[in-house]
Protein backbone atom coordinates (compact mmCIF):
# COMPACT_ATOMS: atom_id res chain seq x y z
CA UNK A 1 0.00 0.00 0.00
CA UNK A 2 3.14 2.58 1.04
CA UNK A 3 4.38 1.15 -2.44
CA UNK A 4 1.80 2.28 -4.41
CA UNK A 5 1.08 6.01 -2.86
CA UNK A 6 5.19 6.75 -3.15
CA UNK A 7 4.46 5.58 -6.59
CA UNK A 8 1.55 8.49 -6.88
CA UNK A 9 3.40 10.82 -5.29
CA UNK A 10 6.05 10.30 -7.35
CA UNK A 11 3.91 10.14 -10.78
CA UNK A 12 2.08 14.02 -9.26
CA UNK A 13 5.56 15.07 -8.92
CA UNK A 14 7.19 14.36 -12.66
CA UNK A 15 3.81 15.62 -13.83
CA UNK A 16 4.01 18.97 -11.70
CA UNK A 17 8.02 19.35 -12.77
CA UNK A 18 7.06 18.67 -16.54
CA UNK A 19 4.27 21.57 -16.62
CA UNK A 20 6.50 23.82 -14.81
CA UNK A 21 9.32 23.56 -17.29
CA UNK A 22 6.70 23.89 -20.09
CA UNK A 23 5.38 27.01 -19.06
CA UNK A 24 9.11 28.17 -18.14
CA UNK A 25 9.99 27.18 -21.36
CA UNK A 26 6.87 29.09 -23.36
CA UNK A 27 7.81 32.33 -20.84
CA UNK A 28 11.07 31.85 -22.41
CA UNK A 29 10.39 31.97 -25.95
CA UNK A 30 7.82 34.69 -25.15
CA UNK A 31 10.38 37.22 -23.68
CA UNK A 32 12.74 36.05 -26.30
CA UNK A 33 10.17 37.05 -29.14
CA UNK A 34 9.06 40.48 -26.89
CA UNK A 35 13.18 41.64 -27.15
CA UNK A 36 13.33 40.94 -30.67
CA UNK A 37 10.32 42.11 -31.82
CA UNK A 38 9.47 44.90 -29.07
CA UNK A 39 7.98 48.16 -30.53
CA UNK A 40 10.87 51.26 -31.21
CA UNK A 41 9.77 54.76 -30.83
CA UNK A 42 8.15 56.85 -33.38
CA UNK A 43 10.46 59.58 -34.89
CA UNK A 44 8.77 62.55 -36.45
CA UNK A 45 10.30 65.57 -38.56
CA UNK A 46 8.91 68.97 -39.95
CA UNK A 47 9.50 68.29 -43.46
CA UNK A 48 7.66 71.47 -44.48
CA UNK A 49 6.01 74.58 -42.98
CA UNK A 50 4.04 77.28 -44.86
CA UNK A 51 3.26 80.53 -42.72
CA UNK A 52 0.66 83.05 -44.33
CA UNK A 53 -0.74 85.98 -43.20
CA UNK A 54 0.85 86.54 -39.94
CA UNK A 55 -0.24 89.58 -37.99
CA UNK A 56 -0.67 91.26 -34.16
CA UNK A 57 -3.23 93.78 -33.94
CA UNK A 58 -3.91 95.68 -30.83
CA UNK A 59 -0.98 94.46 -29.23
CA UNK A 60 -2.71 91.22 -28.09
CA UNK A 61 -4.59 89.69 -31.13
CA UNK A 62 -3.13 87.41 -33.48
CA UNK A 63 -3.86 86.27 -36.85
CA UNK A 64 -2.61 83.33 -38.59
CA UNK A 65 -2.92 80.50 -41.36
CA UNK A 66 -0.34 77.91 -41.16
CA UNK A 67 0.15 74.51 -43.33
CA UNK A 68 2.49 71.87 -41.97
CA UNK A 69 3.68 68.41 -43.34
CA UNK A 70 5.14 66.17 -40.79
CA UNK A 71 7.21 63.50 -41.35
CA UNK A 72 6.62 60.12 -39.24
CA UNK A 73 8.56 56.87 -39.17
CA UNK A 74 8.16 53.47 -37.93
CA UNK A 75 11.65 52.24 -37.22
CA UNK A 76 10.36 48.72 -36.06
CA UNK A 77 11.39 45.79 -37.90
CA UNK A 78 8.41 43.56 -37.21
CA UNK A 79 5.62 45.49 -35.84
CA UNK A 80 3.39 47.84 -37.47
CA UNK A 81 1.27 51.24 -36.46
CA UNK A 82 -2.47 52.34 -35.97
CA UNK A 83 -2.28 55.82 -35.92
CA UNK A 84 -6.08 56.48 -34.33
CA UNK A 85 -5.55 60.30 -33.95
CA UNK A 86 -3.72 63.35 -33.78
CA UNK A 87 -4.29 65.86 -31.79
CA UNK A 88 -2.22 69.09 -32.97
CA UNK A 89 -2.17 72.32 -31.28
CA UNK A 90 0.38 75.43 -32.35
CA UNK A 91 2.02 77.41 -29.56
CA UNK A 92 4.31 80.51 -29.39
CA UNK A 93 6.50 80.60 -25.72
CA UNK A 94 3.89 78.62 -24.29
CA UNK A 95 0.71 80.71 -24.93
CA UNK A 96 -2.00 78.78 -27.48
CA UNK A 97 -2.63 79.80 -30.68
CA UNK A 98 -5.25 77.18 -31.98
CA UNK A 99 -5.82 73.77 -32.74
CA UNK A 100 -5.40 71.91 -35.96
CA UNK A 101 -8.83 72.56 -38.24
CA UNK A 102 -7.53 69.17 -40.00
CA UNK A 103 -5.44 66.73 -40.42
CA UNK A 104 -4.93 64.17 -43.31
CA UNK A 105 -4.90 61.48 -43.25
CA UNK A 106 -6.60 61.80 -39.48
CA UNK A 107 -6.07 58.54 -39.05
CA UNK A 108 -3.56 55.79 -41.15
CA UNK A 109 -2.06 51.98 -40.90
CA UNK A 110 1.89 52.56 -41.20
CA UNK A 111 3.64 49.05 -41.75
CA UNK A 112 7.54 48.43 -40.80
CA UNK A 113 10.51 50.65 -41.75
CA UNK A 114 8.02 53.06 -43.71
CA UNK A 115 8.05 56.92 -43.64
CA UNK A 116 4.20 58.58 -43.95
CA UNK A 117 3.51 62.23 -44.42
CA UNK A 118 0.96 63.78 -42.59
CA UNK A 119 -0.46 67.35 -43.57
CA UNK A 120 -1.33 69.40 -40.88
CA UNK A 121 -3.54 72.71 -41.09
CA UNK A 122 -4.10 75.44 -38.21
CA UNK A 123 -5.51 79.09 -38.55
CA UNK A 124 -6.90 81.64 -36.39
CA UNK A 125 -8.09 84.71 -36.34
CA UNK A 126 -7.93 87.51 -33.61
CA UNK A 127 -6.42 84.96 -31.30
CA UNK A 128 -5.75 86.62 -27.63
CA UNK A 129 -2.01 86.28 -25.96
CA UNK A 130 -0.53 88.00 -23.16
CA UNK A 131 1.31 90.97 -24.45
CA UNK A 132 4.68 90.08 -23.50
CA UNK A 133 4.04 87.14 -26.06
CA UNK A 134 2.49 89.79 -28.07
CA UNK A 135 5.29 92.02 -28.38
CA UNK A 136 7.88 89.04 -29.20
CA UNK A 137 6.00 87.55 -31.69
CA UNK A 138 5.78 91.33 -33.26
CA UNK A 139 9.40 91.80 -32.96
CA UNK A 140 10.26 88.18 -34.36
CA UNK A 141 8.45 88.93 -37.10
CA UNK A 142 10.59 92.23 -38.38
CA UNK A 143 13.36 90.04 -37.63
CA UNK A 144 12.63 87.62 -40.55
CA UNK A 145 12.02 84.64 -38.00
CA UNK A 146 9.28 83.29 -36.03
CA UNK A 147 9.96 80.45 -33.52
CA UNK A 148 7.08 78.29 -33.09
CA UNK A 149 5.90 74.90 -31.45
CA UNK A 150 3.95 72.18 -32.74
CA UNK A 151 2.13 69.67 -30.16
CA UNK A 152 0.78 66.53 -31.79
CA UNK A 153 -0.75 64.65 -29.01
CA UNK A 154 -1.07 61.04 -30.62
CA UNK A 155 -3.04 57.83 -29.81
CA UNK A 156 -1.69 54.81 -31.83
CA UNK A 157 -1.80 50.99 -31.31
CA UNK A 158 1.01 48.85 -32.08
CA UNK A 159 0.53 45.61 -33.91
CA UNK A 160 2.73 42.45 -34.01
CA UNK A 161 2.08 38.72 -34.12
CA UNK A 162 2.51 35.94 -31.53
CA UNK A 163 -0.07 33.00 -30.94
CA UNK A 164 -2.49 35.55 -33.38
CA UNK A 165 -2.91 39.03 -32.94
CA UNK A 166 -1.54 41.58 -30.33
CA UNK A 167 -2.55 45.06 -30.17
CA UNK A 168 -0.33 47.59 -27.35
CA UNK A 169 -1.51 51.11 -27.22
CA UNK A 170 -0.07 54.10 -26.28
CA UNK A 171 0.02 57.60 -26.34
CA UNK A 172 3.08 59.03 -27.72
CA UNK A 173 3.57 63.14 -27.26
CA UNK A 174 5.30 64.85 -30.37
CA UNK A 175 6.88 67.78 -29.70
CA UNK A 176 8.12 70.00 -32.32
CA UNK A 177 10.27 73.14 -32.78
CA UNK A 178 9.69 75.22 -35.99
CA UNK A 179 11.87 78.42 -37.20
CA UNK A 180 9.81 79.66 -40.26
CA UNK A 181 11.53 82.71 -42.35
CA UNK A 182 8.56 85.25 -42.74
CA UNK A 183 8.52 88.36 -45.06
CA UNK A 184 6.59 91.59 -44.47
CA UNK A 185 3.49 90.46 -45.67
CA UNK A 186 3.61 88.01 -42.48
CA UNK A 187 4.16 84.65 -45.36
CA UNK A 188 7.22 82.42 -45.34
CA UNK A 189 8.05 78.90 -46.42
CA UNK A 190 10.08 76.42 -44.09
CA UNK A 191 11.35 73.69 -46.90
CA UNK A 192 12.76 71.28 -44.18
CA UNK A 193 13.05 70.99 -39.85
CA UNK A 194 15.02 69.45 -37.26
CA UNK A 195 13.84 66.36 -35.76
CA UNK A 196 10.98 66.49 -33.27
CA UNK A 197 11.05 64.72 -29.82
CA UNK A 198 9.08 62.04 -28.74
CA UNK A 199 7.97 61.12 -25.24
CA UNK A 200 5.59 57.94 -24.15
């Protein structure tokens, strides 16, 4: 009778050692797969910025129409990108000038190693800033130079396969620094940017 319980204990044991070094074993190949495979960040460039009828009236009210085409890449060898929005707003020294009246494609599917170009369009009219910002907007201006920021707040999902489909979201910030020449008539062209930053 001792004989044959040592022999179920026994049996329970090789049973319970065989499923843990199967599921150590899948954990393995799973983390292995992850490193390989993992998601890389986004990288995003002004490739061209179009300024038109820049002005400040009343020493706090500015007027605008500005065209951007961004640049984004998926550096990722094996996993792809749902881009589900983009949120764009333009800023000069931190005060708001508006939010993007559209963007196209508002929403795209970017496979591996792949550059997509994203046009990007923001106006206002009689938009109110403090009047230090005011003032140094004004004075950039007859410079030849305006200095201004582009916030893309992004929701994307990215895709890669294991076991079927996985889908990882997140919410990648887009920060972007843009030095547009502008004439007297408050127009200018920007033909190509630095790199933006990107923060998860």
């Amino acid at each position: 009778m001792a004989s044959r319980v040592q022999g179920r204990s026994n049996c329970c044991c090789q049973c319970c050692f065989k499923l843990f070094a199967f599921v150590l074993s899948v954990g393995f190949v799973v983390l292995i797969y992850w490193l390989a495979s993992q998601p890389r960040y986004i990288k995003a460039t002004i490739s061209s910025a179009q300024l038109a009828n820049l002005t400040v009236t009343n020493a706090t009210a500015v007027s605008y129409t500005l065209g951007v085409t961004l640049r984004l890449y998926n550096p990722s060898l094996r996993v792809k990108i749902y881009y589900d929005s983009l949120d764009t707003e333009l800023r000069f020294r931190g005060e708001l000038l508006g939010h993007a009246s559209t963007t196209s494609p508002a929403e795209f599917y970017q496979r591996q190693k792949r550059s997509d170009n994203v046009s990007v369009n923001l106006s206002g009219t009689g938009v109110v800033v403090s009047g230090d910002a005011a003032a140094e907007l004004e004075k950039e201006k007859g410079e030849g130079k305006v200095s201004l920021e582009l916030a893309v707040d992004a929701r994307v999902r990215y895709k890669f396969f294991f076991f079927g489909t996985i889908k990882i979201r997140q919410k990648p910030r887009i920060r972007c620094s843009v030095a547009i020449p502008v004439k007297a008539d408050g127009g200018g062209v920007l033909s190509s940017g630095d790199r933006c930053s990107v923060k998860y």
